[in-house]
N, C-alpha and C. Protein backbone atom coordinates (compact mmCIF):
# COMPACT_ATOMS: atom_id res chain seq x y z
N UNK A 1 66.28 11.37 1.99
CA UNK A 1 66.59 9.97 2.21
C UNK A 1 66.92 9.74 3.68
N UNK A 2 66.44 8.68 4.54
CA UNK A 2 66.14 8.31 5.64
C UNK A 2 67.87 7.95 6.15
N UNK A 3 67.88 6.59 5.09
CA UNK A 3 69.04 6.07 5.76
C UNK A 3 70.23 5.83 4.47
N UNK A 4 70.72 7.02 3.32
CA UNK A 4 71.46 7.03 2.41
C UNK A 4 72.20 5.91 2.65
N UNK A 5 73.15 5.58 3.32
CA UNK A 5 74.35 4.80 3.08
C UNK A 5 73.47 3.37 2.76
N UNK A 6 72.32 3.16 3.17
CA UNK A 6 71.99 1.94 3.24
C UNK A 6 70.47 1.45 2.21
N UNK A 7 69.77 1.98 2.42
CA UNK A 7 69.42 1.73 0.68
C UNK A 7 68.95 3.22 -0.25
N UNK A 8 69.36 2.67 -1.41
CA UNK A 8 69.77 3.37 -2.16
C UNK A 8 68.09 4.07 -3.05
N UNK A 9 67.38 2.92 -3.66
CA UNK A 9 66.32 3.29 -3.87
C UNK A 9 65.28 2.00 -3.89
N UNK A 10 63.61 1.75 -4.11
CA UNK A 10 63.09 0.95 -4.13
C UNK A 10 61.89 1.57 -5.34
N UNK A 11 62.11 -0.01 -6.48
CA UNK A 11 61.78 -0.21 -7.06
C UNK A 11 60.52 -1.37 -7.79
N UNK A 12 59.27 -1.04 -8.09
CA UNK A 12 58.21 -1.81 -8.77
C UNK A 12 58.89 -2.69 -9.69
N UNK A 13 59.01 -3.88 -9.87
CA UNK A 13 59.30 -4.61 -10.39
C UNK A 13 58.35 -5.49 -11.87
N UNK A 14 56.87 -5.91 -10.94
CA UNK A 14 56.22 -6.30 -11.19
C UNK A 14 54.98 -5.88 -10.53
N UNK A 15 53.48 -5.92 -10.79
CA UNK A 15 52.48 -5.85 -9.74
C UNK A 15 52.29 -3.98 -9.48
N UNK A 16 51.46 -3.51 -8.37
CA UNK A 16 50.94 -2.50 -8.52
C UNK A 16 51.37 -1.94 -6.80
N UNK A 17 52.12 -2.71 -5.60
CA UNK A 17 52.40 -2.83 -4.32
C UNK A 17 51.30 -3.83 -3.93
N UNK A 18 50.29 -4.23 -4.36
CA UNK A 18 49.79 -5.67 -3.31
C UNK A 18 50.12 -6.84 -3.76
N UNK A 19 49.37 -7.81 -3.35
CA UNK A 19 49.89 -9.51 -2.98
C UNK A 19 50.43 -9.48 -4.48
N UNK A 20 51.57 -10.18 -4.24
CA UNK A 20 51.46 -10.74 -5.67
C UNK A 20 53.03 -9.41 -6.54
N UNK A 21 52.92 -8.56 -5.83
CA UNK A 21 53.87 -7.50 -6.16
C UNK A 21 55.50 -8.11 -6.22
N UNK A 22 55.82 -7.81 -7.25
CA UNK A 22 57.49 -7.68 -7.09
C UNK A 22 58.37 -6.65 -7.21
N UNK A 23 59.06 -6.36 -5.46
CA UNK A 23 59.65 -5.59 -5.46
C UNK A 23 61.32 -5.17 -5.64
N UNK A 24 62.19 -4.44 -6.08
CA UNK A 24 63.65 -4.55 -6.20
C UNK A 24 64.29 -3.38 -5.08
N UNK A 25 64.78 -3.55 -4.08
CA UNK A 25 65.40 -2.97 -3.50
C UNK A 25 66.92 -2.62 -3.65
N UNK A 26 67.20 -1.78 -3.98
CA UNK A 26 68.87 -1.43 -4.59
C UNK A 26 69.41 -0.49 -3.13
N UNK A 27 70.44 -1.02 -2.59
CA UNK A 27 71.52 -0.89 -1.47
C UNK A 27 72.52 0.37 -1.68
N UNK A 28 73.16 1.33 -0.60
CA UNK A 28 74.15 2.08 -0.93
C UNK A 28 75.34 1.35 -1.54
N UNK A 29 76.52 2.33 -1.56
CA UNK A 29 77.55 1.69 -2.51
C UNK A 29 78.53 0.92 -1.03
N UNK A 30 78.24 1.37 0.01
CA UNK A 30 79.14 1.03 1.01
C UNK A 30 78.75 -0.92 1.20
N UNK A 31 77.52 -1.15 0.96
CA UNK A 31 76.77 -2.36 1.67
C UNK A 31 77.07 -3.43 0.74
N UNK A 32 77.56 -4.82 1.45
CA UNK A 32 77.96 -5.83 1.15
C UNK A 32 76.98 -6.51 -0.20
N UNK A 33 75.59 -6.22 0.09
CA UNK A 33 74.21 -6.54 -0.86
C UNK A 33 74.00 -5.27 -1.60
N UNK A 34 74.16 -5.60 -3.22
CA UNK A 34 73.70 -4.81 -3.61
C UNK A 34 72.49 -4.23 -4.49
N UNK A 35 71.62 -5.64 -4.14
CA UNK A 35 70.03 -5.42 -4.34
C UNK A 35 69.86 -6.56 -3.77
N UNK A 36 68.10 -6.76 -3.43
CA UNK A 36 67.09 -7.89 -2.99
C UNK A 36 66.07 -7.51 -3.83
N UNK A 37 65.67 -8.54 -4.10
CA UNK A 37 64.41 -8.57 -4.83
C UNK A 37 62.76 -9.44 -3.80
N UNK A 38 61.97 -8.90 -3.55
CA UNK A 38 60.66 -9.72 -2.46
C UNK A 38 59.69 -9.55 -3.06
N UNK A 39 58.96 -10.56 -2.91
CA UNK A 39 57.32 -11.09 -3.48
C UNK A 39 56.46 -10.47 -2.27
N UNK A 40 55.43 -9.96 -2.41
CA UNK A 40 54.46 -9.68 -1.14
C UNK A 40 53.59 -10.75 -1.61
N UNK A 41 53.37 -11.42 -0.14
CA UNK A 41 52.71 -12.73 -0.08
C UNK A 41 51.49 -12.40 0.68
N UNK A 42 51.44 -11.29 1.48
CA UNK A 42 50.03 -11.19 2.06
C UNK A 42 50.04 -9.75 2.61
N UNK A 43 48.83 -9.01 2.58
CA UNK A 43 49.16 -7.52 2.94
C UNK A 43 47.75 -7.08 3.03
N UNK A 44 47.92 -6.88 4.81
CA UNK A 44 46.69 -6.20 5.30
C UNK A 44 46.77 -4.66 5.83
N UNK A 45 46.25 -3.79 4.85
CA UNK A 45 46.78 -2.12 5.29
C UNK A 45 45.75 -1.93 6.49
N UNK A 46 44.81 -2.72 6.58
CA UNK A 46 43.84 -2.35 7.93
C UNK A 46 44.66 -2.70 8.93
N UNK A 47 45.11 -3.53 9.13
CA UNK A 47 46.19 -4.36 10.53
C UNK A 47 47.35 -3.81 10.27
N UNK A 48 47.61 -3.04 9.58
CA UNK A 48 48.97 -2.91 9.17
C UNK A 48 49.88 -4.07 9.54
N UNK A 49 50.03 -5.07 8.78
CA UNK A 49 50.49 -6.44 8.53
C UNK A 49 51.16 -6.61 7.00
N UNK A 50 52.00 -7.06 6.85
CA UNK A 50 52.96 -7.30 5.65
C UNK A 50 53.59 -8.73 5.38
N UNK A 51 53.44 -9.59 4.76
CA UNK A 51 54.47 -11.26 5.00
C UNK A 51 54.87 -10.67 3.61
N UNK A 52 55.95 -10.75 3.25
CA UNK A 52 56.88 -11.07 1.83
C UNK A 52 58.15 -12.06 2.02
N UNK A 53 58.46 -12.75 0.77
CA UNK A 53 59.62 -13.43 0.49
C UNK A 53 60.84 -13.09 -0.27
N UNK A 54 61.97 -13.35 0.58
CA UNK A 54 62.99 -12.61 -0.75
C UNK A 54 63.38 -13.79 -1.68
N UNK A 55 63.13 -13.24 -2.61
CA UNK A 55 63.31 -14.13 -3.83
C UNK A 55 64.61 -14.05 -4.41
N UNK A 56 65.18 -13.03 -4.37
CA UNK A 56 66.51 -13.03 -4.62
C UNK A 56 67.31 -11.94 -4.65
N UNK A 57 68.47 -12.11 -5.20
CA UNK A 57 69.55 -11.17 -4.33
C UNK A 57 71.09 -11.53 -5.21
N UNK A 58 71.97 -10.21 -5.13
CA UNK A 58 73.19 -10.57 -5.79
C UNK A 58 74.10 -11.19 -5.00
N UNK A 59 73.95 -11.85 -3.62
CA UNK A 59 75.00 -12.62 -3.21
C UNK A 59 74.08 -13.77 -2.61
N UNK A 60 74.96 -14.67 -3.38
CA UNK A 60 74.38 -16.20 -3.23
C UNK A 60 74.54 -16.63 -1.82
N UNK A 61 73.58 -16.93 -1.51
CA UNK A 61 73.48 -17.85 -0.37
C UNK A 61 73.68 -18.94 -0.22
N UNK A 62 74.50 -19.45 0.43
CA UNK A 62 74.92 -21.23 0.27
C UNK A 62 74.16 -21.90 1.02
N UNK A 63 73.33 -21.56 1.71
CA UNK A 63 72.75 -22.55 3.03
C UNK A 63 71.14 -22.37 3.12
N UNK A 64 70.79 -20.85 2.48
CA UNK A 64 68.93 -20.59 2.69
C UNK A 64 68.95 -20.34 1.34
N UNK A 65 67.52 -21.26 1.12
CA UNK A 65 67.00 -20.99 0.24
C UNK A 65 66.05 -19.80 -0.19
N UNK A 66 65.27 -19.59 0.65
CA UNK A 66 64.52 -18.16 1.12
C UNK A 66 64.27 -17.67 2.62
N UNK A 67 63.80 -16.26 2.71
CA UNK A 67 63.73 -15.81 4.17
C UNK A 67 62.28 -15.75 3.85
N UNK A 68 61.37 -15.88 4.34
CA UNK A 68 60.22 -15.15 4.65
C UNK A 68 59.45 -14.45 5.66
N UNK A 69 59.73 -13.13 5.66
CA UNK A 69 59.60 -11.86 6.71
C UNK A 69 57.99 -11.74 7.18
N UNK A 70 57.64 -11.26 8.14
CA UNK A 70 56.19 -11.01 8.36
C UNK A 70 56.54 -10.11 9.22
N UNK A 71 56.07 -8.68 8.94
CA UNK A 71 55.76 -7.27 9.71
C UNK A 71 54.77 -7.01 9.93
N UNK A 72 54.26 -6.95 11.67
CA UNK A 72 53.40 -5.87 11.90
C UNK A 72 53.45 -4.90 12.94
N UNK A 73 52.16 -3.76 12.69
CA UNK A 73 52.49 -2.61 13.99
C UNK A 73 51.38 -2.65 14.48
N UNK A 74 51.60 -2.69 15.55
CA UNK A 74 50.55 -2.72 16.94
C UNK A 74 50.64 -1.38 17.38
N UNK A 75 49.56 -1.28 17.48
CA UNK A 75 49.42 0.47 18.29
C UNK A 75 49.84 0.37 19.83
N UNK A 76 50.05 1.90 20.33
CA UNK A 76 51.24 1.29 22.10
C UNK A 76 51.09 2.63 22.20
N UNK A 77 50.34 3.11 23.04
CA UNK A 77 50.24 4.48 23.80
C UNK A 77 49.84 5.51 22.74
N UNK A 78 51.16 6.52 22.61
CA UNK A 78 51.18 7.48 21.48
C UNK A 78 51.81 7.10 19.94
N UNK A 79 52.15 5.97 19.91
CA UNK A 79 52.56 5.07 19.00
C UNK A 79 52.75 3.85 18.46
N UNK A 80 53.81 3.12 18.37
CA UNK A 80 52.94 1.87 17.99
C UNK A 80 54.54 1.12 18.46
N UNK A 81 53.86 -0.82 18.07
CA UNK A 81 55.13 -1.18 18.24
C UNK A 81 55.37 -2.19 16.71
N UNK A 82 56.58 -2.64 16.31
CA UNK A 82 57.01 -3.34 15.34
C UNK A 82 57.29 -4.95 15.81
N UNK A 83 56.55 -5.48 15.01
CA UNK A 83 56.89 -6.84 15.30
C UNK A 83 57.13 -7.70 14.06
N UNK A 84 58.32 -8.19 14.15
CA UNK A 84 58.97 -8.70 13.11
C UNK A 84 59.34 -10.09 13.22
N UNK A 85 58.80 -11.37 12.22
CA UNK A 85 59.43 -12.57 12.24
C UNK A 85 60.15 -12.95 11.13
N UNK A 86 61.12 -13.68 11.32
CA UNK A 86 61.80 -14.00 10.05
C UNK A 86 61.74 -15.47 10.02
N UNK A 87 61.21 -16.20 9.15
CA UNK A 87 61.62 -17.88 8.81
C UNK A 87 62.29 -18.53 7.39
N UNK A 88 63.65 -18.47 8.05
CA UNK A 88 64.89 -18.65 7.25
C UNK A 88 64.69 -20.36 6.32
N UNK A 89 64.68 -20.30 5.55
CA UNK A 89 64.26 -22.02 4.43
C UNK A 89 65.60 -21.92 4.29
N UNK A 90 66.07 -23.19 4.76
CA UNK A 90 67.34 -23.86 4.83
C UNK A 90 67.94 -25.12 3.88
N UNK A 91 68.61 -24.66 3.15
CA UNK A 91 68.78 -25.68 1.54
C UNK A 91 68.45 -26.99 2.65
N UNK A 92 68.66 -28.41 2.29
CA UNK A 92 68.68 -29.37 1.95
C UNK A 92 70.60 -29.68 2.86
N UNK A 93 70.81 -30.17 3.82
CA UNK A 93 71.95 -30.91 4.51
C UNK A 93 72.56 -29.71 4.89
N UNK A 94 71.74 -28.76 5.12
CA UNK A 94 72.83 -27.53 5.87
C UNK A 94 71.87 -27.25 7.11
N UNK A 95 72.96 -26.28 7.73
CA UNK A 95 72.58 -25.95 8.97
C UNK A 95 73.03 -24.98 9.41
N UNK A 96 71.66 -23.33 9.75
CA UNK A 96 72.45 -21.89 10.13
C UNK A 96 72.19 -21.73 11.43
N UNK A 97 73.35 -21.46 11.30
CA UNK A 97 74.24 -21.01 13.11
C UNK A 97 73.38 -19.72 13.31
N UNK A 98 73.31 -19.72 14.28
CA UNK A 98 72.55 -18.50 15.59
C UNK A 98 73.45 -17.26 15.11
N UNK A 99 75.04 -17.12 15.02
CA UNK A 99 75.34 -16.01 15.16
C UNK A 99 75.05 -15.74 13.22
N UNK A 100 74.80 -16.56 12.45
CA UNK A 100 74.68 -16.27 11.03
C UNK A 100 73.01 -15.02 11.30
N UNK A 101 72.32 -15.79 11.61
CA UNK A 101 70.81 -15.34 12.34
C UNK A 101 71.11 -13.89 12.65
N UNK A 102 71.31 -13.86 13.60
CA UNK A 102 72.11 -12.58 14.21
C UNK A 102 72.55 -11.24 13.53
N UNK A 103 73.86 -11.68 13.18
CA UNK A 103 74.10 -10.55 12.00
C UNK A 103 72.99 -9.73 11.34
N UNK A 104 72.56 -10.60 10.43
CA UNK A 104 71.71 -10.04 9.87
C UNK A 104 70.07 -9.32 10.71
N UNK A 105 69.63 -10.51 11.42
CA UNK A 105 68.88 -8.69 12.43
C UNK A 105 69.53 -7.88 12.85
N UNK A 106 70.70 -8.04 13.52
CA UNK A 106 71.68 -6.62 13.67
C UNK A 106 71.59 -5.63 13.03
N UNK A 107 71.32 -6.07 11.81
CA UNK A 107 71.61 -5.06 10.24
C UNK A 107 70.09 -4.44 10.43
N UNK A 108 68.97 -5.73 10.31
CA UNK A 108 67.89 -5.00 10.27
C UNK A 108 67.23 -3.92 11.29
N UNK A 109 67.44 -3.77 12.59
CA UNK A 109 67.22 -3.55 13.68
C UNK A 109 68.01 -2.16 13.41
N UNK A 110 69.29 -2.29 13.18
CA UNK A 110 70.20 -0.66 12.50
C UNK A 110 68.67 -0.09 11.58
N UNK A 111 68.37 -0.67 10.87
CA UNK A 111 67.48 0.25 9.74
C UNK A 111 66.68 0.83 10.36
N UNK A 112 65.73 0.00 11.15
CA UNK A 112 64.33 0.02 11.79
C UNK A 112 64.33 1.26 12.87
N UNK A 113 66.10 1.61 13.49
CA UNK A 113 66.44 2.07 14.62
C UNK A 113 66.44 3.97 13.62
N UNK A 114 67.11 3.54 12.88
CA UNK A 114 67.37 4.68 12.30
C UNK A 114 66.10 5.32 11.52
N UNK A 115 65.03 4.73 10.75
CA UNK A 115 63.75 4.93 10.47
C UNK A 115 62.88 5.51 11.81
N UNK A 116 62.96 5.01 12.99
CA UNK A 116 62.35 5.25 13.99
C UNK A 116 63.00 6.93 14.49
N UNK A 117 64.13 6.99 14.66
CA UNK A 117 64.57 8.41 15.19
C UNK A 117 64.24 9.46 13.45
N UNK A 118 64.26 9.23 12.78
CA UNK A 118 63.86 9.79 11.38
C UNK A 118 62.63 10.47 11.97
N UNK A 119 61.56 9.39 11.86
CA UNK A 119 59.90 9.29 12.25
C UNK A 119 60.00 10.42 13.45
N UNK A 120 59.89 10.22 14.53
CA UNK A 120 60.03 10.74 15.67
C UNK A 120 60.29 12.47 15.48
N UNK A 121 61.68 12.66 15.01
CA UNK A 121 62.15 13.48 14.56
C UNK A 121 61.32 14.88 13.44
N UNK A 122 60.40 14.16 12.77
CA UNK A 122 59.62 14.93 11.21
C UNK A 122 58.36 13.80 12.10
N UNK A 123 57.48 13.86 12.50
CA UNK A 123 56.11 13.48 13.02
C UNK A 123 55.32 13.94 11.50
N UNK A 124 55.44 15.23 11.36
CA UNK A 124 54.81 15.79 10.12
C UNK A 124 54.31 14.56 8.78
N UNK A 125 55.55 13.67 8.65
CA UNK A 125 55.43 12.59 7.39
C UNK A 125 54.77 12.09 7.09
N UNK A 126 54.05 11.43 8.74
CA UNK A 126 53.05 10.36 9.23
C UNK A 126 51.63 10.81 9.35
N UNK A 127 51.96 12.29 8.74
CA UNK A 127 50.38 12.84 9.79
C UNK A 127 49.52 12.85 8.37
């Protein structure tokens, strides 16, 4: 396991991993979330490109209604680079603050950081 404290395991929900897939992500015991659940909305393994939506999750959100993520990797010398957008759906008379934003890539950027020295580390995985 890559990054134990932080998720725990990932689970098929629905679907087979393409469009249309529902996935359940279950969290360590330390982490505030202790599952997400995401729809893959579009998935190109040639571009290595990914858009999914989180559909849901055990702590309610008062202000977004959904995130919808889009990952891809661009190749960059001897490796590649990650490019990540997030577009946060915002209930109806609310409004999220920059540092709300924040946090949470903080969190993601921890994962991505720690997956990356993993990778690096065991090359072997990838090959």
């Amino acid at each position: 396991m890559i990054v134990p404290e932080g998720i725990k395991s990932v689970e098929f929900i629905e679907g087979d991993g393409g469009v249309g897939t529902i996935k359940k992500t279950n969290f360590g015991e330390s982490s505030p979330i202790k599952y997400t659940k995401h729809k893959i909305d579009a998935l190109d393994a040639d571009n290595f490109y990914c858009k999914y939506t989180m559909i849901e999750s055990d702590v309610t959100f008062d202000k977004i209604d959904c995130v919808v993520e889009s990952v891809k990797f661009d190749a960059a010398g001897s490796g590649c680079v990650c490019k990540m957008t997030s577009e946060y759906h915002v209930k109806e008379g609310c409004e999220l603050k920059e540092e709300d934003i924040k946090k949470g890539k903080d969190k993601a950027m921890g994962l991505f950081k720690a997956v990356e020295e993993y990778l690096v580390a065991n090359p072997h995985v990838c090959a």
